[in-house]
C-alpha atoms as a PDB file:
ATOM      1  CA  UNK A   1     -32.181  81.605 143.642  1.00  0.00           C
ATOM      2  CA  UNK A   2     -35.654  81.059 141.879  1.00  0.00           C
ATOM      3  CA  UNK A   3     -36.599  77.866 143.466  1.00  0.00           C
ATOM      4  CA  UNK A   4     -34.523  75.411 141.390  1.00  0.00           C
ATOM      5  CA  UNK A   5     -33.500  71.940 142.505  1.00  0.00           C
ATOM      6  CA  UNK A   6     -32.192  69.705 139.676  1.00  0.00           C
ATOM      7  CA  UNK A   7     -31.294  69.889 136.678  1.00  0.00           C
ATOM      8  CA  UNK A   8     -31.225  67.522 133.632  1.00  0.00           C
ATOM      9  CA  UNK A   9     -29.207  67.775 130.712  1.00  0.00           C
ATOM     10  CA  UNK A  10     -29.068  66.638 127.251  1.00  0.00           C
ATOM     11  CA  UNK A  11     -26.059  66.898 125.936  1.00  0.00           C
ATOM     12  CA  UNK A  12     -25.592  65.671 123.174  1.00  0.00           C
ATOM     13  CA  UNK A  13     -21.439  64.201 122.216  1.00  0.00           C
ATOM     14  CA  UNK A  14     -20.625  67.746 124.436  1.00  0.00           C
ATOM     15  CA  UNK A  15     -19.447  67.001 127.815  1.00  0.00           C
ATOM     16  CA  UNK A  16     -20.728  69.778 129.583  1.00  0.00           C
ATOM     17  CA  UNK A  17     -18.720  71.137 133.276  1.00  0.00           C
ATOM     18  CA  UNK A  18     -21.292  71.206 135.815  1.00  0.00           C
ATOM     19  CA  UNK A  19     -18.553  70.875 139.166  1.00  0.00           C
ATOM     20  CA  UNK A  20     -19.526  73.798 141.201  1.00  0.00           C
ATOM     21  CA  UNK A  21     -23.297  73.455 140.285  1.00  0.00           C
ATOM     22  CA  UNK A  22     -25.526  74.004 142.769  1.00  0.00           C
ATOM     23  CA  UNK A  23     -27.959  71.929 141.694  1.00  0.00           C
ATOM     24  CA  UNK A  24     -28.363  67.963 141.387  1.00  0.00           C
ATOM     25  CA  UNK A  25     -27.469  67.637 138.230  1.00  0.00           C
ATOM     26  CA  UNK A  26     -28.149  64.192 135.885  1.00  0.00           C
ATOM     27  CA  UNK A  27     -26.306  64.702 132.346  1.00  0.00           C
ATOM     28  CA  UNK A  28     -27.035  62.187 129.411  1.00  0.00           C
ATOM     29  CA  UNK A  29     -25.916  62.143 125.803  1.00  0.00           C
ATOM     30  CA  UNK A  30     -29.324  60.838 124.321  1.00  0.00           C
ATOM     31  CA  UNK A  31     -32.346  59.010 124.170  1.00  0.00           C
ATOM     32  CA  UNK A  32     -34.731  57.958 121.978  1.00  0.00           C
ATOM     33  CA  UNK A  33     -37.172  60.133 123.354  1.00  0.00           C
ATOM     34  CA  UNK A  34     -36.693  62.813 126.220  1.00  0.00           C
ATOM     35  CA  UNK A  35     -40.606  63.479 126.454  1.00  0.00           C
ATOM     36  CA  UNK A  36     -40.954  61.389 130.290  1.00  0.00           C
ATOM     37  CA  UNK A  37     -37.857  64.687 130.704  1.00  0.00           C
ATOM     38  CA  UNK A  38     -40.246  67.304 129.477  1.00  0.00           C
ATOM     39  CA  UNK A  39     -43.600  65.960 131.189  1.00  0.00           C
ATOM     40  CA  UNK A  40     -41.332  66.199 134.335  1.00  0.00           C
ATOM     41  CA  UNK A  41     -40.199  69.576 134.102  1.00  0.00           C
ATOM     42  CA  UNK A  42     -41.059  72.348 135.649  1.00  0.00           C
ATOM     43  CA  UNK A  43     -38.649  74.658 133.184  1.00  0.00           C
ATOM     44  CA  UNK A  44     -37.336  73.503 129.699  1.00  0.00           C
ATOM     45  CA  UNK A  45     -34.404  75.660 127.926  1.00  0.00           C
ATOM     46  CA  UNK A  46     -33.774  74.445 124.099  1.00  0.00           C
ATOM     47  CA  UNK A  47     -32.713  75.326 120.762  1.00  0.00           C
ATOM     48  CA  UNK A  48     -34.881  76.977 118.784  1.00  0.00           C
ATOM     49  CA  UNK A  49     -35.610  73.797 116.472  1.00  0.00           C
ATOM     50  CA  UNK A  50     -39.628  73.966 114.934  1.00  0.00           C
ATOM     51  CA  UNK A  51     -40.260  70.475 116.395  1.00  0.00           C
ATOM     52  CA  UNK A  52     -39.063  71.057 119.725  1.00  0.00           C
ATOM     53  CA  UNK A  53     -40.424  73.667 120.559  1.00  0.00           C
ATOM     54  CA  UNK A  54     -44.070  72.300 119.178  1.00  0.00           C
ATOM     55  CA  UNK A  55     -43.432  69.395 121.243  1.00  0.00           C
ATOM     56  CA  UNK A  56     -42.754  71.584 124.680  1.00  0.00           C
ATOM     57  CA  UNK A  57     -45.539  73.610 123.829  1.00  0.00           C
ATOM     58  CA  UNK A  58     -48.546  71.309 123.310  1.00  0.00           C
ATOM     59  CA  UNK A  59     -46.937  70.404 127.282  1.00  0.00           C
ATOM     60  CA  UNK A  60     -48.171  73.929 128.017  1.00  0.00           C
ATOM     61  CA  UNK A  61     -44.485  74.139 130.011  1.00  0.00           C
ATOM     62  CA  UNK A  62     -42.509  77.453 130.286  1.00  0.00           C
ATOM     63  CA  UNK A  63     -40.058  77.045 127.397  1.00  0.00           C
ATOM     64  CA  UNK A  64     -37.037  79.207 127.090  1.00  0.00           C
ATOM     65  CA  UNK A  65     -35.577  78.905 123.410  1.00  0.00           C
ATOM     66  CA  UNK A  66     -31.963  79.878 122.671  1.00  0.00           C
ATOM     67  CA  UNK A  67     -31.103  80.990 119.081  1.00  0.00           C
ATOM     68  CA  UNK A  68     -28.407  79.896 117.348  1.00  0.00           C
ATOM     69  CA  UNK A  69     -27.065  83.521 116.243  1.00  0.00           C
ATOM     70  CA  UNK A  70     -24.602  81.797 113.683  1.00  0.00           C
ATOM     71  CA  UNK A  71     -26.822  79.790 111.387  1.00  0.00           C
ATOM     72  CA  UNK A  72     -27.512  81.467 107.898  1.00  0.00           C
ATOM     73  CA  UNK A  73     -30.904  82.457 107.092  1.00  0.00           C
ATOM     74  CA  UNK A  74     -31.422  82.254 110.177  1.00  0.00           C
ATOM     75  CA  UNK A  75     -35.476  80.520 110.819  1.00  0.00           C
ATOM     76  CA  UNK A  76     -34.452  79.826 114.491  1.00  0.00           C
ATOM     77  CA  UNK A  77     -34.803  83.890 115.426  1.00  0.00           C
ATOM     78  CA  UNK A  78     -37.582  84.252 112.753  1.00  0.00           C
ATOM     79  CA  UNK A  79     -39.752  81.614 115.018  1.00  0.00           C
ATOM     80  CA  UNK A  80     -38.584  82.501 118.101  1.00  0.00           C
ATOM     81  CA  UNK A  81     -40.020  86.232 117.705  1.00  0.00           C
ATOM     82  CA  UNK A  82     -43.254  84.851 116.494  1.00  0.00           C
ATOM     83  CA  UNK A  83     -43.508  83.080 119.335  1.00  0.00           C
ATOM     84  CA  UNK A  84     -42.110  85.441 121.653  1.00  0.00           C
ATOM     85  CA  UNK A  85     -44.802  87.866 120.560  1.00  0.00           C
ATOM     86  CA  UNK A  86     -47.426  85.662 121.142  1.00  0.00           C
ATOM     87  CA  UNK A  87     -46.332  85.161 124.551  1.00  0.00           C
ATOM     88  CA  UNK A  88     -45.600  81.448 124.266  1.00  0.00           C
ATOM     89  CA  UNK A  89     -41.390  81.752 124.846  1.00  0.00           C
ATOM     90  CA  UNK A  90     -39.219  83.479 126.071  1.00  0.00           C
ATOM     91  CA  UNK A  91     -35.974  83.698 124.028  1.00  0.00           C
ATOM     92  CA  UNK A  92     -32.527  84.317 124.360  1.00  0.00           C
ATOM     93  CA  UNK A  93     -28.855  83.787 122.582  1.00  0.00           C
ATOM     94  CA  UNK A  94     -26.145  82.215 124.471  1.00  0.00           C
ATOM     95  CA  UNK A  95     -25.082  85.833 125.566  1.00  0.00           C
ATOM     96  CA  UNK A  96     -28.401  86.747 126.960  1.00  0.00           C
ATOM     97  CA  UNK A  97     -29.255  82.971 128.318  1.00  0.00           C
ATOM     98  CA  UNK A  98     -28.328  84.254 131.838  1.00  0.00           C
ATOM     99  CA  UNK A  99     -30.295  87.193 131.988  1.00  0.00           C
ATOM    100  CA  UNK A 100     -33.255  85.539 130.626  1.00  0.00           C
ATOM    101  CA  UNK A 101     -32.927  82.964 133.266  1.00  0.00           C
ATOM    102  CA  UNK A 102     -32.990  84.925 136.145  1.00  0.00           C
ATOM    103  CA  UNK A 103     -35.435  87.482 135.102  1.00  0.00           C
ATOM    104  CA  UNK A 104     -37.910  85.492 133.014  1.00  0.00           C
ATOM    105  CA  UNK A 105     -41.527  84.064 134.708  1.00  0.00           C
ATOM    106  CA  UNK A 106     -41.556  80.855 135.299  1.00  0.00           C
ATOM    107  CA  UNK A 107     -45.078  80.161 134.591  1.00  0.00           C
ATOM    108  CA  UNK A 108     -46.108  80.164 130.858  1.00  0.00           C
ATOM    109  CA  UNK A 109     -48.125  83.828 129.557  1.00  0.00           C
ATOM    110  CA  UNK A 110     -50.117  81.814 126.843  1.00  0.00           C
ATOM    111  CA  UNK A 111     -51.109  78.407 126.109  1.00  0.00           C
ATOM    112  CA  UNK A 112     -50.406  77.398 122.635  1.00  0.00           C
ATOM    113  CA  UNK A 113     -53.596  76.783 121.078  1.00  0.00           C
ATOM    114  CA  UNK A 114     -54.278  73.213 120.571  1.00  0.00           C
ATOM    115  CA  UNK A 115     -54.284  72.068 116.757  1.00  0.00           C
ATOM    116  CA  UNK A 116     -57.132  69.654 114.689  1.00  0.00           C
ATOM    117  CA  UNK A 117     -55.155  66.642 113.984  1.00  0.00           C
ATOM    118  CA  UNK A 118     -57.432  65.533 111.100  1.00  0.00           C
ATOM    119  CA  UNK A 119     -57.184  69.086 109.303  1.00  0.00           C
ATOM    120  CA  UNK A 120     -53.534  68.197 107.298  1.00  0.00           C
ATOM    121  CA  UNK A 121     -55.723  65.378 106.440  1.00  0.00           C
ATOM    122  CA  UNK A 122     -59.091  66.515 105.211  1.00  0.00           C
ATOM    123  CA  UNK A 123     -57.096  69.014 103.640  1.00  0.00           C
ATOM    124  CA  UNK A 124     -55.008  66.351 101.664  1.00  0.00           C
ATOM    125  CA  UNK A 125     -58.081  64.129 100.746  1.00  0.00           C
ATOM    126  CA  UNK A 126     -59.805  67.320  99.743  1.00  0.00           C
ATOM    127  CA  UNK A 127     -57.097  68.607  97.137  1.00  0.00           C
ATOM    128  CA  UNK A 128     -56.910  64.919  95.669  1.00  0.00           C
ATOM    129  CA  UNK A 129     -60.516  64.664  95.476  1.00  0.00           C
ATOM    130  CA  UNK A 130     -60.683  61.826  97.782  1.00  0.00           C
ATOM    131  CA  UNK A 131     -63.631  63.372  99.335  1.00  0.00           C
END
């Protein structure tokens, strides 16, 4: 329906259904690192984790993040609106996964801005007087 061929899955120790699919579909528990899978991908739905979605976004791919509604104090909404606002995600709860999938565009609105990698540093050497 939107252009969709395959599919890849991590799955973690869940063994998800996908008979029926009607896409190719390769499933895998894990690996030490999926990033070849995201560099792929045209689409990437994950959880709402702070590292992943850093990782998808310095990609620059369209990144759909689904909340985990049930987690207290819950930082996974809190980041997902920021980001959401700033046009970087789209976001969605298991509920509203489907509906977000079908409607959302599939080309990123924003590039994430790219970050300094030496400022955590200079900012470390500079509060122990290092420099």
């Amino acid at each position: 329906e939107r252009g969709f061929t395959q599919m890849t899955i991590q799955s973690g120790k869940a063994k998800p259904d996908v008979r029926g699919c009607k896409l190719e579909v390769d499933v895998y528990d894990y690996k030490s690192s999926i990033l070849e899978d995201m560099k792929e991908a045209d689409l990437i739905v994950s959880h709402a984790g702070a590292g992943t979605c850093l990782e998808v976004l310095e990609l620059n791919k369209k990144l759909i993040v689904v909340v985990n509604d049930r987690l207290m104090d819950n930082h996974q909404t809190e980041l997902a609106e920021k980001l959401g606002e700033g046009g970087y995600v789209e976001y969605s709860s298991v509920v509203t996964l489907a509906s977000v999938l079908k409607t959302c565009p599939l080309q990123p609105q924003a590039s994430f801005p790219k970050t300094d990698p030496a400022l955590f540093s200079n900012f470390l050497m500079k509060e122990l007087n290092m420099i």
